[in-house]
C-alpha atoms as a PDB file:
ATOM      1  CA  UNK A   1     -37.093  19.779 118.596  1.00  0.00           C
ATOM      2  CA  UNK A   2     -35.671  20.017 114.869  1.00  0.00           C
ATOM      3  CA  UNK A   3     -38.531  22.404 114.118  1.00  0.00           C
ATOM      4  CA  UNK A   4     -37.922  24.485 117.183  1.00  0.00           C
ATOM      5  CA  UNK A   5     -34.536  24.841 116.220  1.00  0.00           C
ATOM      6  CA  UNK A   6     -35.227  25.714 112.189  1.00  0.00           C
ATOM      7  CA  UNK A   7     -37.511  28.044 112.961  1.00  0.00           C
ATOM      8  CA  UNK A   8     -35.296  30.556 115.751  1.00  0.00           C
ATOM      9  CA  UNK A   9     -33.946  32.788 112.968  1.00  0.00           C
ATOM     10  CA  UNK A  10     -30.469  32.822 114.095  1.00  0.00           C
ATOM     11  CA  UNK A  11     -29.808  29.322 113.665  1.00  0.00           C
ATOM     12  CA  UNK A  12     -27.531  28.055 111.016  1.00  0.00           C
ATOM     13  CA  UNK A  13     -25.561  25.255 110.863  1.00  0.00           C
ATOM     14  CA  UNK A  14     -22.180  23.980 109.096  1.00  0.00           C
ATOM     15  CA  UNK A  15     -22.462  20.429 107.901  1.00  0.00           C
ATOM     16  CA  UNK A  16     -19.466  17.677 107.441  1.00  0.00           C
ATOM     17  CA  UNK A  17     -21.104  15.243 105.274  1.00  0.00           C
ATOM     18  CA  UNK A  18     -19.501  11.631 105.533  1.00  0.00           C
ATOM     19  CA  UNK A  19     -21.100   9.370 102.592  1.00  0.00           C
ATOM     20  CA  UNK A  20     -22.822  11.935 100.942  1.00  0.00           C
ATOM     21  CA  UNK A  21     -23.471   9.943  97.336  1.00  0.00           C
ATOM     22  CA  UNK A  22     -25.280   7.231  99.978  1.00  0.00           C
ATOM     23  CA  UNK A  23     -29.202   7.541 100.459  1.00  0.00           C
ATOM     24  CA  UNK A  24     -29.007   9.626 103.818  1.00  0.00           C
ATOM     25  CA  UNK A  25     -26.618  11.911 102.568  1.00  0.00           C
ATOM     26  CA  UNK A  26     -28.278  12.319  99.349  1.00  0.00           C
ATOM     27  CA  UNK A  27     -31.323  13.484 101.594  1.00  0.00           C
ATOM     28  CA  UNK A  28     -29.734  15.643 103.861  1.00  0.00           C
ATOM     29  CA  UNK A  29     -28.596  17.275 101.054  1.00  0.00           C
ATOM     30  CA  UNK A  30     -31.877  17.695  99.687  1.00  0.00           C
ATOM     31  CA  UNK A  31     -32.800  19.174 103.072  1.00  0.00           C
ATOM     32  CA  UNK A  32     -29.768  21.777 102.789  1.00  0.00           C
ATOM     33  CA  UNK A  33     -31.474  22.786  99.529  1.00  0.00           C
ATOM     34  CA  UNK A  34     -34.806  23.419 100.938  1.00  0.00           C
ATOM     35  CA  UNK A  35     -33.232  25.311 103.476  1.00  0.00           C
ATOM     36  CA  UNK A  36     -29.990  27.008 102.528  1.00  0.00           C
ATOM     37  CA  UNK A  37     -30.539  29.778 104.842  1.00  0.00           C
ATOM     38  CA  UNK A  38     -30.117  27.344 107.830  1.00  0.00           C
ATOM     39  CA  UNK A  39     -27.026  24.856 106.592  1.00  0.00           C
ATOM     40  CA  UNK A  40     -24.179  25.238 104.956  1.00  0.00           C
ATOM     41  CA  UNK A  41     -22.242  22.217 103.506  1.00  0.00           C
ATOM     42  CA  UNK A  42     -18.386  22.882 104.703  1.00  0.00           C
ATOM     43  CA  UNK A  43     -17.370  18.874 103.815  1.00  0.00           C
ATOM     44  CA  UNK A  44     -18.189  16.076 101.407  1.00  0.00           C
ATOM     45  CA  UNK A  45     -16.886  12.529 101.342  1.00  0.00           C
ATOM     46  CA  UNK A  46     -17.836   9.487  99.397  1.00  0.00           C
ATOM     47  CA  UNK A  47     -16.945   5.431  98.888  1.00  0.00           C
ATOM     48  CA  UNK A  48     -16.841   5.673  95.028  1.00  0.00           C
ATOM     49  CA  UNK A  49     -19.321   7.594  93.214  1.00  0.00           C
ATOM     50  CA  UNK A  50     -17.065  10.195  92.032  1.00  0.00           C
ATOM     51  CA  UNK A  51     -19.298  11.615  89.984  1.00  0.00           C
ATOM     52  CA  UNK A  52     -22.110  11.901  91.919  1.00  0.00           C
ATOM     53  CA  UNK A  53     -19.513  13.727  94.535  1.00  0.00           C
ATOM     54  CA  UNK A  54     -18.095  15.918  92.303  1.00  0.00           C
ATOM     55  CA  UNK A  55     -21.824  17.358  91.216  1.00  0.00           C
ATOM     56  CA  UNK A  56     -22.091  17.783  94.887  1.00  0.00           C
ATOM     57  CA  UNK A  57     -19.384  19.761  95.425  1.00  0.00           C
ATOM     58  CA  UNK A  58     -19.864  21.770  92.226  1.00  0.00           C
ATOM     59  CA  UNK A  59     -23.247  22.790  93.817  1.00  0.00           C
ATOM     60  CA  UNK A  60     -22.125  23.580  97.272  1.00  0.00           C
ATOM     61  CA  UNK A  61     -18.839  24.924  96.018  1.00  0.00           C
ATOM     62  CA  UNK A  62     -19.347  28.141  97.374  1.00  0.00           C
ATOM     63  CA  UNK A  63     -19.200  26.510 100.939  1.00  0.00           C
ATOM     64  CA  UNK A  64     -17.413  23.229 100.463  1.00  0.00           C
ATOM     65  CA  UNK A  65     -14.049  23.388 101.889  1.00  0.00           C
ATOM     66  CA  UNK A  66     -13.268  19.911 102.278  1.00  0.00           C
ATOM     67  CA  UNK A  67     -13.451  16.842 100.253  1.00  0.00           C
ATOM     68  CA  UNK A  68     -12.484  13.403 100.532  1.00  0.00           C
ATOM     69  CA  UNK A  69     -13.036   9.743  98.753  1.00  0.00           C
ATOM     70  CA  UNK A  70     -12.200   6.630 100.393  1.00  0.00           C
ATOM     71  CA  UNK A  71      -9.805   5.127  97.892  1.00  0.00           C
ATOM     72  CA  UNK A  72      -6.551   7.063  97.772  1.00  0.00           C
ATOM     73  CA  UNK A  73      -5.998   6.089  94.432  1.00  0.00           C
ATOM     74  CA  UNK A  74      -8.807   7.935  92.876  1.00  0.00           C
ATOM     75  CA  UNK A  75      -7.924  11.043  94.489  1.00  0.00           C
ATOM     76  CA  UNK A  76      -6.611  12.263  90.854  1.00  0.00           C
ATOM     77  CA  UNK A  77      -9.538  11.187  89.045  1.00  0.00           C
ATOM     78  CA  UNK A  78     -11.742  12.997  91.397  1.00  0.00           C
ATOM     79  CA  UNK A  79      -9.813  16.187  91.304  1.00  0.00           C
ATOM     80  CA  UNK A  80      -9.804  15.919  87.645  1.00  0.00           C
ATOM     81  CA  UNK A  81     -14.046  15.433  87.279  1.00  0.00           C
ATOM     82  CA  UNK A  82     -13.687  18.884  89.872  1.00  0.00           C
ATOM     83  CA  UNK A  83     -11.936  20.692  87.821  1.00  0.00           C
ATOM     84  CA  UNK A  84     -14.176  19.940  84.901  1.00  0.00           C
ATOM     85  CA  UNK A  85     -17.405  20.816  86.743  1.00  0.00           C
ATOM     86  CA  UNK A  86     -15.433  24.455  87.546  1.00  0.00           C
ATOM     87  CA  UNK A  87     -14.439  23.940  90.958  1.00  0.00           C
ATOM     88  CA  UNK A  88     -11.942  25.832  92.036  1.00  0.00           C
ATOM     89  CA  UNK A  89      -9.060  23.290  93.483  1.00  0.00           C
ATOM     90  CA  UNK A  90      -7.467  26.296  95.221  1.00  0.00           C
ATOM     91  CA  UNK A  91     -10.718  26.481  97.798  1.00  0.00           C
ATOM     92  CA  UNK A  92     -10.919  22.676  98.522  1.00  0.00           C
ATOM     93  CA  UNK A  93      -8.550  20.101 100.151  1.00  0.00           C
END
């Protein structure tokens, strides 16, 4: 069924991404690069690797709208490691 459905040419797909720094996330995101004419990555979140998340969303930034860790306290320190891997704070909440 998967390969049914990447193979119709007008299928594409927005993705929400809860734990992407985690192992499955990590690999669907290594799908979404093999494919980027199918997905597009419209939300990240992440427990604490703030750095792996913010090279995530400096990759997808083009499509990333939405971003979110799970400790409310670090939400400064991960805006701050955005902003120095050029993301654009404007485009993402």
């Amino acid at each position: 069924m998967a390969d049914e459905a990447l193979n119709y040419d007008s299928f594409t797909a927005a993705i929400s991404l809860l734990g992407s720094t985690g192992s499955i996330g990590t690999q669907t995101l290594d799908i979404v690069r093999a494919r980027p004419d199918k997905f597009k990555v419209t939300a990240l979140s992440a427990g604490g690797n703030l750095d792996l998340l913010a090279d995530q969303c400096a990759e997808f930034k083009h499509s990333v709208r939405v971003v979110s860790c799970a400790d409310p306290a670090k939400v400064e320190d991960l805006k701050a490691k955005l902003s120095d891997r050029g993301v654009d704070l404007s485009q993402v909440k």
